[in-house]
PDB file of N, CA and C in Angstrom:
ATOM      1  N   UNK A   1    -149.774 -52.815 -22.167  1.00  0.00           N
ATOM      2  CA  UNK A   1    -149.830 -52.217 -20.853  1.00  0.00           C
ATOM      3  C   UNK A   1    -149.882 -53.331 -19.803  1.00  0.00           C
ATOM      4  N   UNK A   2    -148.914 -53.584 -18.794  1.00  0.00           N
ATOM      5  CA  UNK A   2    -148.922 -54.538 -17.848  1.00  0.00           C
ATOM      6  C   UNK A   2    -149.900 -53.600 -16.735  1.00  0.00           C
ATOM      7  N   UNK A   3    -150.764 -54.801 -16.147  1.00  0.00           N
ATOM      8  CA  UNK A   3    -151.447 -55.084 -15.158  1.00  0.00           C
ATOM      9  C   UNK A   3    -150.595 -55.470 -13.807  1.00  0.00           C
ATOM     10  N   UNK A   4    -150.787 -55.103 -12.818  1.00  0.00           N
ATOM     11  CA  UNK A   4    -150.803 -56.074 -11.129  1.00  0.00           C
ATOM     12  C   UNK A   4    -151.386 -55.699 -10.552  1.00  0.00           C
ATOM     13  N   UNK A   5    -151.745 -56.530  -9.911  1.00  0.00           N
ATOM     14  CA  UNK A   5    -152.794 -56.701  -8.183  1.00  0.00           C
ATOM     15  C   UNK A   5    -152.001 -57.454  -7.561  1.00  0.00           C
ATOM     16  N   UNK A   6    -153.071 -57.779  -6.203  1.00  0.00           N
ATOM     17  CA  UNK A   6    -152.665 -58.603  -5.156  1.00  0.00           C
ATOM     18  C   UNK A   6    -153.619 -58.891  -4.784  1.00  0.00           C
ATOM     19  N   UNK A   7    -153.491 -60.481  -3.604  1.00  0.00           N
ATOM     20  CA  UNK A   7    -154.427 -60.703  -2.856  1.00  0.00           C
ATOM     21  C   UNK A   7    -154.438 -61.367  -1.575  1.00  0.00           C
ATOM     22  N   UNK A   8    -154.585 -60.958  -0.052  1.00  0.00           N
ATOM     23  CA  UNK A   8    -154.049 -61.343   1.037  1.00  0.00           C
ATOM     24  C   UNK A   8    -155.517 -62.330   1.270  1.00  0.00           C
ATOM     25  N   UNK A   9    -155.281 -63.522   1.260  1.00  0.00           N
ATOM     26  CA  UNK A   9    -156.136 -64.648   2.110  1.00  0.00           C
ATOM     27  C   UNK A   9    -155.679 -65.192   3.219  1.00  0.00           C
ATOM     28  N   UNK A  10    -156.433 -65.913   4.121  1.00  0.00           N
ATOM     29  CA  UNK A  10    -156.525 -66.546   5.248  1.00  0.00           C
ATOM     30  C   UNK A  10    -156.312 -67.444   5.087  1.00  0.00           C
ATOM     31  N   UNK A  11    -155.593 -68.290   6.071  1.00  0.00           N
ATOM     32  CA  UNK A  11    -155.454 -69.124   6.618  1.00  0.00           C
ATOM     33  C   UNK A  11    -156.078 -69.814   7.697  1.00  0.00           C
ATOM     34  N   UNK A  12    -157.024 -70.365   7.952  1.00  0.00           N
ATOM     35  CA  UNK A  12    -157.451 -70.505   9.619  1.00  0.00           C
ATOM     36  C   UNK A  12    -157.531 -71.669   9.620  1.00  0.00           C
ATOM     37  N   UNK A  13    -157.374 -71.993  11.175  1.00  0.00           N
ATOM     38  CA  UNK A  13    -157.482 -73.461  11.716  1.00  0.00           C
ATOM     39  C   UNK A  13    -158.626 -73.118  12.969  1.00  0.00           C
ATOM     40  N   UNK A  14    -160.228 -73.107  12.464  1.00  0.00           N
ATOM     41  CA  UNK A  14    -161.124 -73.135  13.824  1.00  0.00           C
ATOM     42  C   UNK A  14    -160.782 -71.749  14.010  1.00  0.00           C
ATOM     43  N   UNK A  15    -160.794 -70.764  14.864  1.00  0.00           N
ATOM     44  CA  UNK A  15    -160.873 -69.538  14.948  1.00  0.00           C
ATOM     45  C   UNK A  15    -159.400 -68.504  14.648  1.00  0.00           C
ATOM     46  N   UNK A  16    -158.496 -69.161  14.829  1.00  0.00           N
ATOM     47  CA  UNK A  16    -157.419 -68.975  14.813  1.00  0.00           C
ATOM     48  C   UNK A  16    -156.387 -68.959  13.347  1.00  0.00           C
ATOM     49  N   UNK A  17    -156.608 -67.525  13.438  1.00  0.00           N
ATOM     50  CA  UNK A  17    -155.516 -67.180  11.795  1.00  0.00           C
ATOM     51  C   UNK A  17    -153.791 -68.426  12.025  1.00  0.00           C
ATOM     52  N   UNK A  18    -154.021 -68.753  10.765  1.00  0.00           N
ATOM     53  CA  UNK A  18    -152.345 -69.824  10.870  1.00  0.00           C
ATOM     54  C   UNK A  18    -151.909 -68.912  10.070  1.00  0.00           C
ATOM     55  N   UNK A  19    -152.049 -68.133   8.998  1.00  0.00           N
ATOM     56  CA  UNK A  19    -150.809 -67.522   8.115  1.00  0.00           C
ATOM     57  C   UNK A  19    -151.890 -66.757   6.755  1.00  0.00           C
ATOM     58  N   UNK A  20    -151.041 -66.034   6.278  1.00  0.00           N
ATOM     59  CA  UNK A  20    -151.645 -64.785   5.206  1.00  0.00           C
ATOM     60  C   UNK A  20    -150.785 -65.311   4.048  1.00  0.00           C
ATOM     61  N   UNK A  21    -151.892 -65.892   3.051  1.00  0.00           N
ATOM     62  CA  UNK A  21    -151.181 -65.956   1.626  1.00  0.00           C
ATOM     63  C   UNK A  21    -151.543 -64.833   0.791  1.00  0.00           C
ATOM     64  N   UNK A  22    -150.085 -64.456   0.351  1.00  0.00           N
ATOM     65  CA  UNK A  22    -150.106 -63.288  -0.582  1.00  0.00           C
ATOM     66  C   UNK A  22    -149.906 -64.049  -2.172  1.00  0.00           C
ATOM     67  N   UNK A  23    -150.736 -63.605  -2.970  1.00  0.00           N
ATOM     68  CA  UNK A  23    -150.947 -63.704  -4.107  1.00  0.00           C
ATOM     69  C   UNK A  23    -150.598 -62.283  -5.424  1.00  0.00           C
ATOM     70  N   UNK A  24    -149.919 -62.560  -5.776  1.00  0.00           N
ATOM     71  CA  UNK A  24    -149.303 -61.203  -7.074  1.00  0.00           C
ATOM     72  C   UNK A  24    -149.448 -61.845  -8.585  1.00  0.00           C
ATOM     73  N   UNK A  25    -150.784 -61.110  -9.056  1.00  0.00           N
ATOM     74  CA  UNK A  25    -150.847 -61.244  -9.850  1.00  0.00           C
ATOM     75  C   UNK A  25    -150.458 -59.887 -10.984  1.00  0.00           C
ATOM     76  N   UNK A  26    -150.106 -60.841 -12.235  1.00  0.00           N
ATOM     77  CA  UNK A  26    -149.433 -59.592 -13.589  1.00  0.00           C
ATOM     78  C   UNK A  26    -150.160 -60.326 -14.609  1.00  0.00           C
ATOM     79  N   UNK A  27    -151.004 -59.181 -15.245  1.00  0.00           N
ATOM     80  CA  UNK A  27    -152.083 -59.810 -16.614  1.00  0.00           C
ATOM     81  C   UNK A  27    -152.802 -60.535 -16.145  1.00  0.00           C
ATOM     82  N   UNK A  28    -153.317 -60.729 -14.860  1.00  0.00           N
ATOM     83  CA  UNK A  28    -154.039 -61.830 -14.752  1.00  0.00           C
ATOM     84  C   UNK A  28    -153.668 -63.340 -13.854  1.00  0.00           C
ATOM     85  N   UNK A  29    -152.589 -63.015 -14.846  1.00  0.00           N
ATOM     86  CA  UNK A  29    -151.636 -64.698 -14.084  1.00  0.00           C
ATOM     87  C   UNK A  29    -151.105 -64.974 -13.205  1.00  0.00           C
ATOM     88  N   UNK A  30    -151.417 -65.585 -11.738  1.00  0.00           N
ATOM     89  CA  UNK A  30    -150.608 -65.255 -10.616  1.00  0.00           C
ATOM     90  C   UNK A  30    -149.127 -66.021 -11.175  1.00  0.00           C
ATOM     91  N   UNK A  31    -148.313 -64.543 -10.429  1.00  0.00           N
ATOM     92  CA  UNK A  31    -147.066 -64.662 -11.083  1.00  0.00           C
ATOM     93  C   UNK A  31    -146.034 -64.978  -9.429  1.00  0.00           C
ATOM     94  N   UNK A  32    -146.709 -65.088  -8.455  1.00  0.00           N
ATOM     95  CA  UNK A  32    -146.043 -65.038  -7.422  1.00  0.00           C
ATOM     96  C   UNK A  32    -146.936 -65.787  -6.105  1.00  0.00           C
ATOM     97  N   UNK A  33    -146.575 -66.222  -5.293  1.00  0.00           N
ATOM     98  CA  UNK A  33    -147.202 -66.797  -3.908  1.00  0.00           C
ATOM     99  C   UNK A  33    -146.523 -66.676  -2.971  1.00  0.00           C
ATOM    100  N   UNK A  34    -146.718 -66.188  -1.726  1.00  0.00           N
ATOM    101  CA  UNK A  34    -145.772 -66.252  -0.804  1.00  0.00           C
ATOM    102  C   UNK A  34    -146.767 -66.280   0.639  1.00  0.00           C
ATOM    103  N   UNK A  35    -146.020 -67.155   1.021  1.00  0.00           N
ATOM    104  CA  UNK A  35    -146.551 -67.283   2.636  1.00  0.00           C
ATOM    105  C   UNK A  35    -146.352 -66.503   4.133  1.00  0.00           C
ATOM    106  N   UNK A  36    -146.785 -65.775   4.417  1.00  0.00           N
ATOM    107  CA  UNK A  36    -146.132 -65.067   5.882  1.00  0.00           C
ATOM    108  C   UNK A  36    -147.163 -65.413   6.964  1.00  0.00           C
ATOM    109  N   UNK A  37    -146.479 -66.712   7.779  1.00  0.00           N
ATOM    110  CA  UNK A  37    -146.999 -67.417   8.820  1.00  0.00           C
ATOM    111  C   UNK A  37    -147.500 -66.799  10.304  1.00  0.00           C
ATOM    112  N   UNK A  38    -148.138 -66.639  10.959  1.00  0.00           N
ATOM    113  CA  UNK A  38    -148.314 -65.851  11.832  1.00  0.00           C
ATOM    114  C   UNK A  38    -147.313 -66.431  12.810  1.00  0.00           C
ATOM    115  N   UNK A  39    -146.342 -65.726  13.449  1.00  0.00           N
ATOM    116  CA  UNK A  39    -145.635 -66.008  14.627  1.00  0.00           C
ATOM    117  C   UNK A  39    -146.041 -65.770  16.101  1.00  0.00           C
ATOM    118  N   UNK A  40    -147.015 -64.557  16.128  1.00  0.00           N
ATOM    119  CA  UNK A  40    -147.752 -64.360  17.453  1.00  0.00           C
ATOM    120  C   UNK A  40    -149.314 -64.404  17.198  1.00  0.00           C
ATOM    121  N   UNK A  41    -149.784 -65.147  17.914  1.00  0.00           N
ATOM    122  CA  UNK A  41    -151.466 -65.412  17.291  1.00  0.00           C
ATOM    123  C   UNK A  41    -152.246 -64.339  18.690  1.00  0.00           C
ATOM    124  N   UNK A  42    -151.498 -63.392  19.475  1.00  0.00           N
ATOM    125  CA  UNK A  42    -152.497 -62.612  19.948  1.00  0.00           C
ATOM    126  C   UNK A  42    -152.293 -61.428  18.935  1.00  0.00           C
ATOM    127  N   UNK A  43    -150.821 -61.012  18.295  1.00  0.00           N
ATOM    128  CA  UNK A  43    -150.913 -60.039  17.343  1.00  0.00           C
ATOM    129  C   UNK A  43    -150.715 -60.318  16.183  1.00  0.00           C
ATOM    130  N   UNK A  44    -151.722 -61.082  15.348  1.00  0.00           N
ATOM    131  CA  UNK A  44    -151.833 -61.639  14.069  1.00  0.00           C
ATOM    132  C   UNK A  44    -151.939 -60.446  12.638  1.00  0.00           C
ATOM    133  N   UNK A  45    -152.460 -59.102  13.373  1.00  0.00           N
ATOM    134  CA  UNK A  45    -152.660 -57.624  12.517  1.00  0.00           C
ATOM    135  C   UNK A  45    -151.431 -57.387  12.112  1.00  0.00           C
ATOM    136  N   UNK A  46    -150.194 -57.332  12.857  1.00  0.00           N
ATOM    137  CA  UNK A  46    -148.964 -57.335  12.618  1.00  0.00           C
ATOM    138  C   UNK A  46    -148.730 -58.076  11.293  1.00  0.00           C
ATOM    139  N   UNK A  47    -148.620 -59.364  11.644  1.00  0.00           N
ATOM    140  CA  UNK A  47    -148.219 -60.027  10.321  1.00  0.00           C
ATOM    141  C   UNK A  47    -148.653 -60.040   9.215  1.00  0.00           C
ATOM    142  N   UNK A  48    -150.505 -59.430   9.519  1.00  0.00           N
ATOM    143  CA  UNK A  48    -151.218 -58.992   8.214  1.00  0.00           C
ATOM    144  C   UNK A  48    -150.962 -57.741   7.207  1.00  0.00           C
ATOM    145  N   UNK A  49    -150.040 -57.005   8.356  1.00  0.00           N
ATOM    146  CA  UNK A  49    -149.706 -55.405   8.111  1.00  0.00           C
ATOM    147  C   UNK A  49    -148.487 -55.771   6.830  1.00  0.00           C
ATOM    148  N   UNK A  50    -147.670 -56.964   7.636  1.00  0.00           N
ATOM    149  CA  UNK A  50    -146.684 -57.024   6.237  1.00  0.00           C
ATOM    150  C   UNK A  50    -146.803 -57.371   4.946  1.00  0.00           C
ATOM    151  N   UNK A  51    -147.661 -58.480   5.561  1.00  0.00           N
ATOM    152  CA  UNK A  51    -148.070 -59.409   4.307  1.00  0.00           C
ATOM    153  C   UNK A  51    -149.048 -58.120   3.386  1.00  0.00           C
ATOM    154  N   UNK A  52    -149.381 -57.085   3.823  1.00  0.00           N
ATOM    155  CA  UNK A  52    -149.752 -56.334   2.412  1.00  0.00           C
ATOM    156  C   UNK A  52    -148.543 -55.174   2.184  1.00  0.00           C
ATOM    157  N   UNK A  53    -147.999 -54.931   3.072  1.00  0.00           N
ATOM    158  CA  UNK A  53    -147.196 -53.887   2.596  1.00  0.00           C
ATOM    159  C   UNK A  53    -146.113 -54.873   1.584  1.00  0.00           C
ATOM    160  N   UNK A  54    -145.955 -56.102   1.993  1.00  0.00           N
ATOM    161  CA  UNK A  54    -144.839 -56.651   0.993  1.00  0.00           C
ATOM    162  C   UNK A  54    -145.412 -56.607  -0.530  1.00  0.00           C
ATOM    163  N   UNK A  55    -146.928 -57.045  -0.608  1.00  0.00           N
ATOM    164  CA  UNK A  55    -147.707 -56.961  -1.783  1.00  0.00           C
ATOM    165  C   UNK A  55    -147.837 -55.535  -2.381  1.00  0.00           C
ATOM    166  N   UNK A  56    -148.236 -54.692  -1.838  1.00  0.00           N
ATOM    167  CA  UNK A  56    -148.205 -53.325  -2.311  1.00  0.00           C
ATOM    168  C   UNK A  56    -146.613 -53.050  -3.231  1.00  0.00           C
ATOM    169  N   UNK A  57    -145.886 -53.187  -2.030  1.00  0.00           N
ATOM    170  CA  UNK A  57    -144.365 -52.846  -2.769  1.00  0.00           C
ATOM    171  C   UNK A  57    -144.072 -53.698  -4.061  1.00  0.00           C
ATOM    172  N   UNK A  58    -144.554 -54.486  -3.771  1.00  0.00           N
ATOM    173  CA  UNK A  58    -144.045 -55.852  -5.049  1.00  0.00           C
ATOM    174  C   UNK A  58    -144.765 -55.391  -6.417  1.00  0.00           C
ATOM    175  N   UNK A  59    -145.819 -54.916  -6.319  1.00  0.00           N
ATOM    176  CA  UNK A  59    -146.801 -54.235  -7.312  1.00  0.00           C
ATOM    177  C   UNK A  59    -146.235 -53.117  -7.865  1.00  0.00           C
ATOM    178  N   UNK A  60    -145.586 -52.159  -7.416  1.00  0.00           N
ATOM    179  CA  UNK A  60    -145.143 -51.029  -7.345  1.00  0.00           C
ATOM    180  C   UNK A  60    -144.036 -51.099  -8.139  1.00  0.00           C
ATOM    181  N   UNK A  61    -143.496 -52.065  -7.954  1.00  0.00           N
ATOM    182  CA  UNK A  61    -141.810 -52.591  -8.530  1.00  0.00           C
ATOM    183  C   UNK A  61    -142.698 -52.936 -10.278  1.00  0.00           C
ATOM    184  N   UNK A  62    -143.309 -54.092 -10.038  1.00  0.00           N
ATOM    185  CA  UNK A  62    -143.972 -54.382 -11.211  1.00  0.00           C
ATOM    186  C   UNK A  62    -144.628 -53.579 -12.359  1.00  0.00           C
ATOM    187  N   UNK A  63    -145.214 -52.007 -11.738  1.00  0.00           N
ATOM    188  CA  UNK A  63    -145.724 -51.217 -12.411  1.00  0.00           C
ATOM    189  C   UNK A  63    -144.208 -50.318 -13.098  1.00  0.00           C
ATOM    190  N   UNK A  64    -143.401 -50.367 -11.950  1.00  0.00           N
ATOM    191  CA  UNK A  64    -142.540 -49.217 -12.231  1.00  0.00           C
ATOM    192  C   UNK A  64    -141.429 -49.793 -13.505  1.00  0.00           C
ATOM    193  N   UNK A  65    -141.066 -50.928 -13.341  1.00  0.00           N
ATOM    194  CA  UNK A  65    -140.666 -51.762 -14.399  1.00  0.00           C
ATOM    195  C   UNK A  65    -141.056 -51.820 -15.625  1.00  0.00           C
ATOM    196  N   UNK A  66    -142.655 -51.326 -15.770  1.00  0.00           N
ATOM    197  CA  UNK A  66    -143.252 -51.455 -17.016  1.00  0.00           C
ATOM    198  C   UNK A  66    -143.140 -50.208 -17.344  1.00  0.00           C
ATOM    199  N   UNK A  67    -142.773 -49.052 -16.996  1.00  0.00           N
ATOM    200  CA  UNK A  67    -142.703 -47.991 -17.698  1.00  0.00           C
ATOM    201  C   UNK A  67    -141.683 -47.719 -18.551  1.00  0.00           C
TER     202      UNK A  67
END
């Protein structure tokens, strides 16, 4: 039975988000990394919004694959 998660971390420089690392893990093993840099630092929620919806979907693919 395959496993995935995810995991959105921070980036900061002093108060200020620099970018959301997405982490995809399968069994355990991160099987993926990807960076989505913040381009507007007054609307940084935005870029956080993707950076999980890209993880969610990516998981989704991963589960659906294993069936």
């Amino acid at each position: 039975m395959t496993q995935a998660r995810y995991s959105v971390d921070t980036v900061s420089k002093g108060s200020q988000v620099e970018a959301y690392i997405v982490r995809i893990y399968e069994n355990g093993i991160c099987a993926q990394t990807v960076n989505f840099p913040v381009t507007n630092p007054t609307a940084s929620a935005r870029t956080l919004n993707r950076a999980c919806e890209y993880a969610r979907i990516t998981v989704k693919k991963i589960m659906e694959s294993a069936k």
